[in-house]
N, C-alpha and C. Protein backbone atom coordinates (compact mmCIF):
# COMPACT_ATOMS: atom_id res chain seq x y z
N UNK A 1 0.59 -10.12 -45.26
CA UNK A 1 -0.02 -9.57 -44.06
C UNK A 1 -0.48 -10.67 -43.12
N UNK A 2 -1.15 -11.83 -43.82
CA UNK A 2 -1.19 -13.06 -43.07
C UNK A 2 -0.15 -13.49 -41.72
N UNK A 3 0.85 -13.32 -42.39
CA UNK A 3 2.10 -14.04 -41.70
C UNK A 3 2.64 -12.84 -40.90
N UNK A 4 2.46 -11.69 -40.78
CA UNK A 4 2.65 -11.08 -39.74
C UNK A 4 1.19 -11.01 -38.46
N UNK A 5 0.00 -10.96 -38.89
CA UNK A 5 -1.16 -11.55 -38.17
C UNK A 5 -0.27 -12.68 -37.22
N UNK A 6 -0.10 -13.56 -38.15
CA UNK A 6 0.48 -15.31 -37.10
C UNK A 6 1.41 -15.02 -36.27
N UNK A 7 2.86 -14.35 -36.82
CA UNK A 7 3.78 -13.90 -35.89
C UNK A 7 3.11 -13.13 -34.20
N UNK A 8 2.75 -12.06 -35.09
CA UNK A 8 1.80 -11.50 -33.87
C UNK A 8 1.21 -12.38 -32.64
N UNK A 9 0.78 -13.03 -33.24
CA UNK A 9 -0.51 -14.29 -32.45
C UNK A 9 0.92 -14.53 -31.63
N UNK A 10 1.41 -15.64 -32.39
CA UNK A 10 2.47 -16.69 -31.98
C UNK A 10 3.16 -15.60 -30.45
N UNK A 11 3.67 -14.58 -30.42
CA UNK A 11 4.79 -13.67 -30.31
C UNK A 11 3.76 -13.72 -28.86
N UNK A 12 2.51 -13.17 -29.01
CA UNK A 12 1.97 -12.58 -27.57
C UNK A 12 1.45 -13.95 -27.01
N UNK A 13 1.20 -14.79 -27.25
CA UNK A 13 0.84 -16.06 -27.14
C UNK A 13 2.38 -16.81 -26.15
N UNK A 14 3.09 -16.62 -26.96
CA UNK A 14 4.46 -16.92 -26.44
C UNK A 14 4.94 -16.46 -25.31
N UNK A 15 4.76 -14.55 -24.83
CA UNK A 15 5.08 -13.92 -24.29
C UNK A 15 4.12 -14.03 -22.77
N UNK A 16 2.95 -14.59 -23.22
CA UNK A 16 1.95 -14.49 -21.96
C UNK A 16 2.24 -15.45 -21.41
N UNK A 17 2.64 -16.52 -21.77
CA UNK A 17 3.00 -18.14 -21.31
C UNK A 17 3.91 -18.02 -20.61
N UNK A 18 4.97 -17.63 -20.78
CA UNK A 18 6.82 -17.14 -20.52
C UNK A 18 6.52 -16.13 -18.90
N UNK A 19 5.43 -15.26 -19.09
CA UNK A 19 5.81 -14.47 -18.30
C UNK A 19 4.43 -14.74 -17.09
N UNK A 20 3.39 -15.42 -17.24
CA UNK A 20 2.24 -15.63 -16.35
C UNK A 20 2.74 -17.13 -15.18
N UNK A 21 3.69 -17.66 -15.44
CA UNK A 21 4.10 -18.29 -14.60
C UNK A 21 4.60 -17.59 -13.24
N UNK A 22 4.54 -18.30 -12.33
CA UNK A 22 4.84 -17.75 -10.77
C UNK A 22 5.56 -18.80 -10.17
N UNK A 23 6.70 -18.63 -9.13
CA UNK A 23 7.19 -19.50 -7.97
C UNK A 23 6.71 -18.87 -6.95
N UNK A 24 6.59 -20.19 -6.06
CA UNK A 24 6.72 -20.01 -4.45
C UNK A 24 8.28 -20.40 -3.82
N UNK A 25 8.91 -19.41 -3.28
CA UNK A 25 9.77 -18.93 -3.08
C UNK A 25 10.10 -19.52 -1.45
N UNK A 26 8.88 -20.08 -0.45
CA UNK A 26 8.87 -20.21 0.65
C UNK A 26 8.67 -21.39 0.67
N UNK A 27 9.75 -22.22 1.44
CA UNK A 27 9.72 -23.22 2.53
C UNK A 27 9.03 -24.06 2.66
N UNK A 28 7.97 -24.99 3.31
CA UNK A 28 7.66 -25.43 3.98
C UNK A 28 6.33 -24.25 4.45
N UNK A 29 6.10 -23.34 4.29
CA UNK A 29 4.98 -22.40 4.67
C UNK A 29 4.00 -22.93 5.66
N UNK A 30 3.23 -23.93 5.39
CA UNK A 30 2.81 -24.45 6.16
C UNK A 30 2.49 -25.40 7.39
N UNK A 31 3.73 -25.22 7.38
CA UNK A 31 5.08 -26.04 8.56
C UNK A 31 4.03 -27.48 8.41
N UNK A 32 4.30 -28.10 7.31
CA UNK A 32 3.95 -29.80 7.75
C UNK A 32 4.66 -30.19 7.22
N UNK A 33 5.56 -29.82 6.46
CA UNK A 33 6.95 -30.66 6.45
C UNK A 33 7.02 -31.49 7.69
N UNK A 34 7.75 -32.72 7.43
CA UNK A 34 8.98 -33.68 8.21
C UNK A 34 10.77 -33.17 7.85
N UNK A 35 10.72 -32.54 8.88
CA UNK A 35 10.11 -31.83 10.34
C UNK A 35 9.77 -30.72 9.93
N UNK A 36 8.25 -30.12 11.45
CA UNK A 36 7.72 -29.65 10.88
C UNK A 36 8.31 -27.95 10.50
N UNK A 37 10.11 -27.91 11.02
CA UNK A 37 10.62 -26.49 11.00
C UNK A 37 11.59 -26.47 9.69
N UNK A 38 11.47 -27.56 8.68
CA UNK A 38 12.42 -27.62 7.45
C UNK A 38 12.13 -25.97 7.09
N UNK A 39 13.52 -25.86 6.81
CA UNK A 39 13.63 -24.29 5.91
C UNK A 39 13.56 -23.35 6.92
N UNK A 40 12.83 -23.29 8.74
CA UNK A 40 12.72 -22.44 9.08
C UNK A 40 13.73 -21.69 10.19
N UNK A 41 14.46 -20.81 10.10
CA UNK A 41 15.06 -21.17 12.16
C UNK A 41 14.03 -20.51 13.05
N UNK A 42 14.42 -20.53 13.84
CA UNK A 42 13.68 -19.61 15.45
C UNK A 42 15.06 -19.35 16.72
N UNK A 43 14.30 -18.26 17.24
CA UNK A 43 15.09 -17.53 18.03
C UNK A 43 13.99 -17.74 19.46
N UNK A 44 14.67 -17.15 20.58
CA UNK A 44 14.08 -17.00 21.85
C UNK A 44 12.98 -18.56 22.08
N UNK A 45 11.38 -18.42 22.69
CA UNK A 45 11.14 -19.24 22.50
C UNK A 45 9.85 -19.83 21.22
N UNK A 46 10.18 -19.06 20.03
CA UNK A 46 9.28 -19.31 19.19
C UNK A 46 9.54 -21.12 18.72
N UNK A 47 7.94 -21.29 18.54
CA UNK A 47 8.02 -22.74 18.25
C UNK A 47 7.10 -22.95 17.31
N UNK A 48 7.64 -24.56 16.23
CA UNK A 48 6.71 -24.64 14.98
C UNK A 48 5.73 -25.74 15.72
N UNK A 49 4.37 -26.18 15.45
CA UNK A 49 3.86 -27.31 15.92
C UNK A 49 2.50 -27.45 15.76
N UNK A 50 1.51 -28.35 16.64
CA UNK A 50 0.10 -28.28 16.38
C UNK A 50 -0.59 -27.34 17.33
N UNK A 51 -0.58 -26.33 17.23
CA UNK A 51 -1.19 -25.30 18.20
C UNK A 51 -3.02 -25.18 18.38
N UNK A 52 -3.34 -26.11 17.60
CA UNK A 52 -4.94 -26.06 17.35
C UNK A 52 -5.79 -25.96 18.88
N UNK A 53 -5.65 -26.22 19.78
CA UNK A 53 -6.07 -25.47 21.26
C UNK A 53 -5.63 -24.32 21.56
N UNK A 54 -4.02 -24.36 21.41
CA UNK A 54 -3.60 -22.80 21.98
C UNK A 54 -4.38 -21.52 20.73
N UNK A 55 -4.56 -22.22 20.03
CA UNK A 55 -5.15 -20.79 18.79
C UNK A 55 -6.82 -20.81 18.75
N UNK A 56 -7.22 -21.04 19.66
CA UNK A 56 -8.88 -21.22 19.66
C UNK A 56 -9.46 -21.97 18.47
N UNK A 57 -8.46 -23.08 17.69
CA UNK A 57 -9.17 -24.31 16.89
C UNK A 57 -9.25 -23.15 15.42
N UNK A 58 -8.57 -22.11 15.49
CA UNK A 58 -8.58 -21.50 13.88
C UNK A 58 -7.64 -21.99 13.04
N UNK A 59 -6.78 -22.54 13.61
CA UNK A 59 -5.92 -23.50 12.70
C UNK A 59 -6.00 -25.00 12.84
N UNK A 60 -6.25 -25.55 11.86
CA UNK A 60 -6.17 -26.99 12.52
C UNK A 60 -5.11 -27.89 12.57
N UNK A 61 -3.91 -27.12 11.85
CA UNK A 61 -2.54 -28.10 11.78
C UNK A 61 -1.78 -27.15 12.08
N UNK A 62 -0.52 -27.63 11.70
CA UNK A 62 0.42 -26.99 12.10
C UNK A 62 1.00 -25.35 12.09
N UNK A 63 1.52 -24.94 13.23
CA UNK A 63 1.38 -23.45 13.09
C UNK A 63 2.98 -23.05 13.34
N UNK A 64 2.96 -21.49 13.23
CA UNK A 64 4.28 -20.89 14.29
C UNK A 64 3.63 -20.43 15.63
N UNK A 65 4.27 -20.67 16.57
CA UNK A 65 3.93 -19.68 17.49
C UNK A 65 4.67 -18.93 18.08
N UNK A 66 4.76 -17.18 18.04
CA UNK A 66 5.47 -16.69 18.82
C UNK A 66 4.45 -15.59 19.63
N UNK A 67 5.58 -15.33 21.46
CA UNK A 67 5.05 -14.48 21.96
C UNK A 67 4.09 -15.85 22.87
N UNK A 68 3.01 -15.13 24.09
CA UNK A 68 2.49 -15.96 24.97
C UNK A 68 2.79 -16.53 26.05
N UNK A 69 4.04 -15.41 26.58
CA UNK A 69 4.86 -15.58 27.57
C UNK A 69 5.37 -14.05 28.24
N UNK A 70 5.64 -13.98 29.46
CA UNK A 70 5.93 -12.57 29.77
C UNK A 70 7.29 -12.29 28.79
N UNK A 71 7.93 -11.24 29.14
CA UNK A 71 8.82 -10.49 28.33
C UNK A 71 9.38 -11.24 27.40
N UNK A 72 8.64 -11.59 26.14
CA UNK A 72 8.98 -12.80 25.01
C UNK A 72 10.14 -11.75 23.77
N UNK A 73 10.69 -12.33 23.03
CA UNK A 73 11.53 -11.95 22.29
C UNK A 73 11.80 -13.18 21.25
N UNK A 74 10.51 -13.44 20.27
CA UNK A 74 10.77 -14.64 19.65
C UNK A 74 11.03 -14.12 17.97
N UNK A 75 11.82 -15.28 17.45
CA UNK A 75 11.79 -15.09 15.90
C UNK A 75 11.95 -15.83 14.88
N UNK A 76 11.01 -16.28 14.17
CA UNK A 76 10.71 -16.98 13.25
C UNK A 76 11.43 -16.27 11.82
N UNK A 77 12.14 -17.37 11.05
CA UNK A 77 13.12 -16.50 9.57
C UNK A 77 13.33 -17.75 8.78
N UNK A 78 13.12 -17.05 7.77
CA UNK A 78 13.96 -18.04 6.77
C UNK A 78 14.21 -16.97 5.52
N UNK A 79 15.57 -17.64 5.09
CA UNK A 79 16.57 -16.98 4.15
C UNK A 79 16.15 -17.53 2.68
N UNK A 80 15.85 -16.35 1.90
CA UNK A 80 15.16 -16.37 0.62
C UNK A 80 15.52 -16.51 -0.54
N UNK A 81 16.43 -17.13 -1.49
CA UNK A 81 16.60 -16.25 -2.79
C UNK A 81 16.04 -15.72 -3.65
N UNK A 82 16.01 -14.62 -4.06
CA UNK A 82 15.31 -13.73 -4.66
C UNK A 82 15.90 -13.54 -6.59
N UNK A 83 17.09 -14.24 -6.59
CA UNK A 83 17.88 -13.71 -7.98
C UNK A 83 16.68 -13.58 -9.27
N UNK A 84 17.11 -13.08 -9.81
CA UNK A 84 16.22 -13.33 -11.23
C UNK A 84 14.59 -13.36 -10.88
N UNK A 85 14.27 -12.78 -10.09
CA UNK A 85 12.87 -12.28 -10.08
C UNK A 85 12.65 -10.83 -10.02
N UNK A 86 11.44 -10.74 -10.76
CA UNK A 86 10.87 -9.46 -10.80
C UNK A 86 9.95 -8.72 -9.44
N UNK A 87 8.92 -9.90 -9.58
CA UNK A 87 7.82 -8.85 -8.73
C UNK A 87 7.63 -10.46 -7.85
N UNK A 88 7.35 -9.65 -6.18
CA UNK A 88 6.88 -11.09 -5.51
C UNK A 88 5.77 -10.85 -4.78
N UNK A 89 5.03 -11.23 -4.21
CA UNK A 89 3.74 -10.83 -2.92
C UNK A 89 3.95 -12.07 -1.62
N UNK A 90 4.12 -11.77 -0.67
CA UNK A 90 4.28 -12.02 0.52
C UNK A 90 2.74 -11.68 1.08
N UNK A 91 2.00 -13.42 1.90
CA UNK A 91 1.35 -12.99 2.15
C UNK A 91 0.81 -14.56 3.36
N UNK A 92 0.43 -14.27 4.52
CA UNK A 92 0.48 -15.21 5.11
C UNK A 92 -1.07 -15.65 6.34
N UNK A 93 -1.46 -16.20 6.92
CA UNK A 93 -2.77 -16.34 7.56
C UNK A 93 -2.17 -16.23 9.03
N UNK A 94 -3.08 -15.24 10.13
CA UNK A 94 -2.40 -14.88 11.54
C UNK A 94 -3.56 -15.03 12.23
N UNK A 95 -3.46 -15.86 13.85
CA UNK A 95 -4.08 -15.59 14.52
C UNK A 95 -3.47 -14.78 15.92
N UNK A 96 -4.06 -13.88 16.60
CA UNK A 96 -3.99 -13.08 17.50
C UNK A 96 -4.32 -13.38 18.66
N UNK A 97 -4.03 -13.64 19.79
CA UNK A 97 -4.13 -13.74 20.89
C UNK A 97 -4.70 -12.45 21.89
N UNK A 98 -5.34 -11.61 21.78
CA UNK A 98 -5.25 -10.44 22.58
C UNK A 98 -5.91 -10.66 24.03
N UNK A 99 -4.52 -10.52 24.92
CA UNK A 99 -4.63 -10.03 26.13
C UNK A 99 -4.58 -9.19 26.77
N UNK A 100 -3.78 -7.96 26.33
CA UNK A 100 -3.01 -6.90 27.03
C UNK A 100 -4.00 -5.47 25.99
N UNK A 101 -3.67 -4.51 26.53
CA UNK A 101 -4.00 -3.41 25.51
C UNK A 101 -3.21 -3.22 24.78
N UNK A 102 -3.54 -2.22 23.85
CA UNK A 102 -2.77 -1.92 23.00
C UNK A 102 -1.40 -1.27 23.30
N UNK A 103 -0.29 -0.83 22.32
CA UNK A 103 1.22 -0.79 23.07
C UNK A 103 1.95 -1.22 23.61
N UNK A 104 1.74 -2.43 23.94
CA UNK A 104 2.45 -3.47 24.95
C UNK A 104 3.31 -4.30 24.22
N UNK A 105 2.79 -5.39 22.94
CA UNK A 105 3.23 -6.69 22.43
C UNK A 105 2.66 -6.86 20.87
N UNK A 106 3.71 -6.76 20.38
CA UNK A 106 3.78 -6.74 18.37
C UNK A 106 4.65 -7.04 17.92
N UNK A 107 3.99 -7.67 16.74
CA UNK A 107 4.49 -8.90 15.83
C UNK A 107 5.15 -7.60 14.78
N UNK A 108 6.19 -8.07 14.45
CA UNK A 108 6.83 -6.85 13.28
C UNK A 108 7.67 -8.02 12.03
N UNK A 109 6.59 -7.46 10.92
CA UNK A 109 7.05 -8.47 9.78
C UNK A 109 8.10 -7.44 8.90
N UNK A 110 9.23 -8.33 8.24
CA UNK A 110 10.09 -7.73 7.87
C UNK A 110 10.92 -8.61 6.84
N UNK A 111 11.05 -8.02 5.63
CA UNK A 111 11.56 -8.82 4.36
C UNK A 111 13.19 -7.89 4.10
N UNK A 112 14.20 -8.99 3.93
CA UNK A 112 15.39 -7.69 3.26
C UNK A 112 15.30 -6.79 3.72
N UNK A 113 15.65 -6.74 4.90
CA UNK A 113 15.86 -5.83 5.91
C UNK A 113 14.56 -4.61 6.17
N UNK A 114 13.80 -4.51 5.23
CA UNK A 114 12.38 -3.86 5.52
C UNK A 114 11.45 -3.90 6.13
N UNK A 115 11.11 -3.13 7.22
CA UNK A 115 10.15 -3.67 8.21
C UNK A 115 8.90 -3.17 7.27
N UNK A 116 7.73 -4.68 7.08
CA UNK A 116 6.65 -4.53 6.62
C UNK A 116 5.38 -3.82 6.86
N UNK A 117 5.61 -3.86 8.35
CA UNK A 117 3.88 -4.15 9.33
C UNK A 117 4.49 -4.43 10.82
N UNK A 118 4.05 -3.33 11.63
CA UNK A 118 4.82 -3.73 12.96
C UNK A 118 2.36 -4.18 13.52
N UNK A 119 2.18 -5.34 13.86
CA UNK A 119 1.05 -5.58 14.48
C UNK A 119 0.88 -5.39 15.80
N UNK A 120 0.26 -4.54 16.04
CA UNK A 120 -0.29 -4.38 17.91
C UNK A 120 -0.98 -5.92 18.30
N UNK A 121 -0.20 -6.70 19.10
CA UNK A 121 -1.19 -7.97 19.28
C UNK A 121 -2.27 -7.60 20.49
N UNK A 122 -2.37 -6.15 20.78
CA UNK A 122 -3.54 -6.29 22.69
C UNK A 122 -4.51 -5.01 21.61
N UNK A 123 -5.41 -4.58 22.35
CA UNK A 123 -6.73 -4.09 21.82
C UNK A 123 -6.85 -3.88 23.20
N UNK A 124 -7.34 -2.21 23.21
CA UNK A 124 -7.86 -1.83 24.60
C UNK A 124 -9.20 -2.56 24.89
N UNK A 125 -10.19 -2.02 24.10
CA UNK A 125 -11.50 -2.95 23.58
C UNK A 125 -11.45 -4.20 23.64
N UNK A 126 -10.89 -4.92 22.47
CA UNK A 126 -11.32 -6.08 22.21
C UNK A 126 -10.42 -7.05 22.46
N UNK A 127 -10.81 -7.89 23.62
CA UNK A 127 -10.00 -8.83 23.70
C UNK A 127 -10.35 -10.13 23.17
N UNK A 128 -9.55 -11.20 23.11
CA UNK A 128 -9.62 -12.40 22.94
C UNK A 128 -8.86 -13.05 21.80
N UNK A 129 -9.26 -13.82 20.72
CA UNK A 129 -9.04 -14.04 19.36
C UNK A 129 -9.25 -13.16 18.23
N UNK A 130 -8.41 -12.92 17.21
CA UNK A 130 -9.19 -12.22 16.03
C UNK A 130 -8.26 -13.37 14.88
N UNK A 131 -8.97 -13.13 13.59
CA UNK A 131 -8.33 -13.80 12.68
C UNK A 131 -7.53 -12.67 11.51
N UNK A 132 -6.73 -12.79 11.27
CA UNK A 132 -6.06 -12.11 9.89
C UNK A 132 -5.80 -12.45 8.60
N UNK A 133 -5.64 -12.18 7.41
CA UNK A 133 -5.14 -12.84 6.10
C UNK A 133 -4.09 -11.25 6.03
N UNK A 134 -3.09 -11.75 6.13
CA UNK A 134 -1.86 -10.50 5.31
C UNK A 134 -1.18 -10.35 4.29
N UNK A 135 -1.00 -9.19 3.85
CA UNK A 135 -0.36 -9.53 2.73
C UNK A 135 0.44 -8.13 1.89
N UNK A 136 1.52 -8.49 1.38
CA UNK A 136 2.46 -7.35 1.31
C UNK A 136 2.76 -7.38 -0.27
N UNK A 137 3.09 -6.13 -0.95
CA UNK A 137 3.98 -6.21 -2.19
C UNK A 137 5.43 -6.30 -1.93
N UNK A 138 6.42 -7.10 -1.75
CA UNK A 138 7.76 -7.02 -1.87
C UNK A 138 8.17 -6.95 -3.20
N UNK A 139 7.96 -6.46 -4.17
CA UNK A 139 8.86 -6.84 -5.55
C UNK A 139 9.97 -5.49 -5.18
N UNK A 140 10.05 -4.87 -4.40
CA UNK A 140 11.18 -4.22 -4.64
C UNK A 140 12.09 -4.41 -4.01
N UNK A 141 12.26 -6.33 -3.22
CA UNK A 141 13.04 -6.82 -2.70
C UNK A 141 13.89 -7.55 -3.25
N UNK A 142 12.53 -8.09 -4.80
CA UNK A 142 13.06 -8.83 -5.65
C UNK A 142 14.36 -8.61 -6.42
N UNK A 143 15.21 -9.36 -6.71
CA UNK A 143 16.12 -9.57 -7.85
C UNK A 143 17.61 -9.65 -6.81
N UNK A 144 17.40 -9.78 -5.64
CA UNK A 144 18.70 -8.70 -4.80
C UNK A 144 19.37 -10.01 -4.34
N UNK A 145 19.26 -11.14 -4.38
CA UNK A 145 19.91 -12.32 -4.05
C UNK A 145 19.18 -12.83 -3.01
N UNK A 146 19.88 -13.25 -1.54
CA UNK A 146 19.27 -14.24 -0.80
C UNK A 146 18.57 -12.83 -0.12
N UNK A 147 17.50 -13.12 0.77
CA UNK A 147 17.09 -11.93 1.36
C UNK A 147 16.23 -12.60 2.47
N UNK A 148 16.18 -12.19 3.85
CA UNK A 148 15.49 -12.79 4.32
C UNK A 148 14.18 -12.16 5.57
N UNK A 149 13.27 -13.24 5.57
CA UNK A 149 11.83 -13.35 6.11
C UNK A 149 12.00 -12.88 7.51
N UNK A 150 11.46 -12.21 8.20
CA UNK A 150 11.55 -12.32 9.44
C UNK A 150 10.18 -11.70 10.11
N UNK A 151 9.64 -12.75 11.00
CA UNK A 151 8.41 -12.53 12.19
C UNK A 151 9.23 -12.43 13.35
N UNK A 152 8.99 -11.46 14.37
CA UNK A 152 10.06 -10.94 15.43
C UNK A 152 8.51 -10.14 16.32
N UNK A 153 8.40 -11.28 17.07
CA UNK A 153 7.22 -10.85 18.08
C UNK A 153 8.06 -11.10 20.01
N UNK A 154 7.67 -9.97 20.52
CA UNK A 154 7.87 -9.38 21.34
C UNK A 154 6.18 -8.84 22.45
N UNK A 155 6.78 -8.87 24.14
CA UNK A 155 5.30 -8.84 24.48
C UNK A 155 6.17 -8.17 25.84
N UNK A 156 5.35 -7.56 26.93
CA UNK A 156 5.88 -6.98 27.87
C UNK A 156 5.77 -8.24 29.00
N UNK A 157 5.73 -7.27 30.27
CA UNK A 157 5.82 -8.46 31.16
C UNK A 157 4.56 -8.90 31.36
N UNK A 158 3.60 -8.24 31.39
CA UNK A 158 2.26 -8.78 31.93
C UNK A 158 0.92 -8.62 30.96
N UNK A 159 0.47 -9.78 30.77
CA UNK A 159 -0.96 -10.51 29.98
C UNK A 159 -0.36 -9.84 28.77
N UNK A 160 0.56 -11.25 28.01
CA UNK A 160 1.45 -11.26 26.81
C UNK A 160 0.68 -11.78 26.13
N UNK A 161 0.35 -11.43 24.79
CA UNK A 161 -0.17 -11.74 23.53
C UNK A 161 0.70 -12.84 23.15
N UNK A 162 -0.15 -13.64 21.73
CA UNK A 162 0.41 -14.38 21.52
C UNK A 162 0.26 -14.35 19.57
N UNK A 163 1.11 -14.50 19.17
CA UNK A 163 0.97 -14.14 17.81
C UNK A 163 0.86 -15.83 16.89
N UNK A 164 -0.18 -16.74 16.21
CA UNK A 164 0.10 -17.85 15.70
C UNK A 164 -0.05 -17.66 13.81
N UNK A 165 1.17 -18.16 13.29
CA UNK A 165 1.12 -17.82 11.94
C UNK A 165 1.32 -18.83 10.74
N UNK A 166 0.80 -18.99 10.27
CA UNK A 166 0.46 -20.34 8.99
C UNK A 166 0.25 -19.76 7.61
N UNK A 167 0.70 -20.79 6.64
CA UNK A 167 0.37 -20.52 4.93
C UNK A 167 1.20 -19.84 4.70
N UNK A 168 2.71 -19.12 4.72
CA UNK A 168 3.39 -18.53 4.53
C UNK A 168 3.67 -18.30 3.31
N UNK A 169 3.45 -17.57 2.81
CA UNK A 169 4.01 -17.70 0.98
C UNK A 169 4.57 -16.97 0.33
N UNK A 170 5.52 -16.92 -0.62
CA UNK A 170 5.96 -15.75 -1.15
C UNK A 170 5.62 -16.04 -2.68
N UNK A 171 4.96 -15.65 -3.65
CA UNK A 171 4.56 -15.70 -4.69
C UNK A 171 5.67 -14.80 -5.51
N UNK A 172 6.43 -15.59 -6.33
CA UNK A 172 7.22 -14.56 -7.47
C UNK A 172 7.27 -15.09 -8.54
N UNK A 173 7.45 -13.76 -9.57
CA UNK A 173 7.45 -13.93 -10.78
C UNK A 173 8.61 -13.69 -11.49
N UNK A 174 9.24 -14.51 -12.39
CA UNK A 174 10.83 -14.40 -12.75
C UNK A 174 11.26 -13.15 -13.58
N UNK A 175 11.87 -12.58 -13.60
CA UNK A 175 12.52 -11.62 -14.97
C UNK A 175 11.90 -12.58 -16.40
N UNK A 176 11.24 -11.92 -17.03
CA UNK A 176 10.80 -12.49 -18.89
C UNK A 176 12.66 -13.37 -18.84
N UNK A 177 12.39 -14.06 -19.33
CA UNK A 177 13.35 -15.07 -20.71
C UNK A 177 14.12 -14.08 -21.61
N UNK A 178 15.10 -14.12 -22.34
CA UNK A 178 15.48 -12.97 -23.38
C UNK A 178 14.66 -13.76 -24.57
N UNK A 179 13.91 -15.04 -24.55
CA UNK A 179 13.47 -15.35 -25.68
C UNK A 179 11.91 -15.02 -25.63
N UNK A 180 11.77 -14.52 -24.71
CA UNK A 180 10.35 -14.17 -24.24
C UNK A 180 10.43 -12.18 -24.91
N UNK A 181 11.47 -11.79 -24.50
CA UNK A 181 11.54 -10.29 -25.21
C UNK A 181 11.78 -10.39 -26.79
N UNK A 182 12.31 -11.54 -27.12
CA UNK A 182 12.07 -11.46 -28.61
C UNK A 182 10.71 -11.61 -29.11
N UNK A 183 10.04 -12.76 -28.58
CA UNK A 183 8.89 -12.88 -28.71
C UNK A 183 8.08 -11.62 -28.50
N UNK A 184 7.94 -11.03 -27.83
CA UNK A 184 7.46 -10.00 -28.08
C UNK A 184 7.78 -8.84 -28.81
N UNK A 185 8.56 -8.53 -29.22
CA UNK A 185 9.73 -7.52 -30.44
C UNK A 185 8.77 -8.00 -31.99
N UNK A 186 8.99 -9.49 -31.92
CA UNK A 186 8.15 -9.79 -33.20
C UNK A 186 6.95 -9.28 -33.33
N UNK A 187 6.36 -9.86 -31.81
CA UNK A 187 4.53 -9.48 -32.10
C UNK A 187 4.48 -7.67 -32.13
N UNK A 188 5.26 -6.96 -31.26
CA UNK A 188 5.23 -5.48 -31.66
C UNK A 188 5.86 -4.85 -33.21
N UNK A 189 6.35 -5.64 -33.66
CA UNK A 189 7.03 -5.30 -35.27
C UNK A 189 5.78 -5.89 -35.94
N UNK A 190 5.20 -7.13 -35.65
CA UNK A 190 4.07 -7.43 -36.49
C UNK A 190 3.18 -6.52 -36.36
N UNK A 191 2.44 -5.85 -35.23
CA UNK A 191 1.32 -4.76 -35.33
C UNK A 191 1.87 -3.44 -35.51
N UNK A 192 3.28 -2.97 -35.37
CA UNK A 192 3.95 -1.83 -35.87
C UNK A 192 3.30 -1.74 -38.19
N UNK A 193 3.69 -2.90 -38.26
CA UNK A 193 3.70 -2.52 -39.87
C UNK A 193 1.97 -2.57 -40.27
N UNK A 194 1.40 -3.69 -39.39
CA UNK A 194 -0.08 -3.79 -39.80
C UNK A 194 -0.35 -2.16 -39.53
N UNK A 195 -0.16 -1.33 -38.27
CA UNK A 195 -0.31 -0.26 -38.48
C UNK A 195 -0.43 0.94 -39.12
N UNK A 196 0.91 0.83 -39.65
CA UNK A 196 1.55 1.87 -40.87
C UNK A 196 1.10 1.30 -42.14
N UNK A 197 0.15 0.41 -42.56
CA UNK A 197 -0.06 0.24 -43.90
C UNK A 197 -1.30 0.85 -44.71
């Protein structure tokens, strides 16, 4: 009975190790890479850089910026692989620009073709700066091969928001090991018999 006790141990011991590990899946996230757009593209006129004035000093290094221009059409992406993962969380730090009211100009986040979160960047009320922390479950993007990121901010013609975005991350966790499902087979056969005795 000893030696199924140890198996046990060993088995979930084994299995928690194997499977509590995580990758970051993203880039450069915090655009300070050399250069600071490694991993990223952009469309229209989104740009990577030190925005720490244009963002009211809430970031102090390097940012994205899209949007902050009349009829803007910008887009920040990068292409993901996803193979052999299970579960991921997408989750990134935003500052807001609000000029305009609401309905006008929004940031629309979107993974593997899924639109996440379309953001109103204007506030009838409240204008000025606001700060954000976001954050999404994608694991049901996971496992599907390359898949990709996309910020796609857009603003009308007049008093255009400006969307600035940093820390980008995608947190995933791999499919178990097949030696990680044995490991656990043992430790469940070890408390299967301690059971039945």
């Amino acid at each position: 009975m000893n030696l199924f006790k140890t198996l046990s141990a060993i088995a979930f011991v084994a299995f928690s190790v194997s499977s509590a590990h995580s990758i970051e899946l993203v880039t450069n996230g915090d655009f300070e890479s050399n250069p600071f757009d490694l991993g990223w593209s952009t469309q229209g006129q989104a740009a990577i850089g030190n925005w720490t004035n244009e963002s009211d000093n809430r970031f102090s290094s390097n940012s994205a910026w899209l949007g902050g221009y009349n009829s803007a059409d910008d887009t920040l992406m990068q292409s993901i692989n996803t193979a052999n993962m299970a579960t991921g969380n997408l989750s990134f730090d935003l500052v807001v620009q609000r000029l305009d009211d609401s309905g006008f100009d929004f940031l629309d986040v979107s993974f593997g073709g899924r639109l996440l979160d379309r953001i109103d960047l204007g506030d009838t009320q409240d204008k000025g700066f606001i700060s954000l922390a976001k954050a999404y479950d994608v694991s049901s993007e996971m496992g599907h091969g390359v898949q990709d990121l996309v910020f796609h901010g857009t603003t009308d013609w007049v008093h255009p928001g400006s969307a600035f975005i940093d820390n980008v991350s995608l947190d995933a966790n791999p499919v178990p090991e097949p030696a990680s499902w044995i490991a656990l087979s043992i430790g469940a056969l070890g408390l299967l018999r301690r059971y039945f005795r």
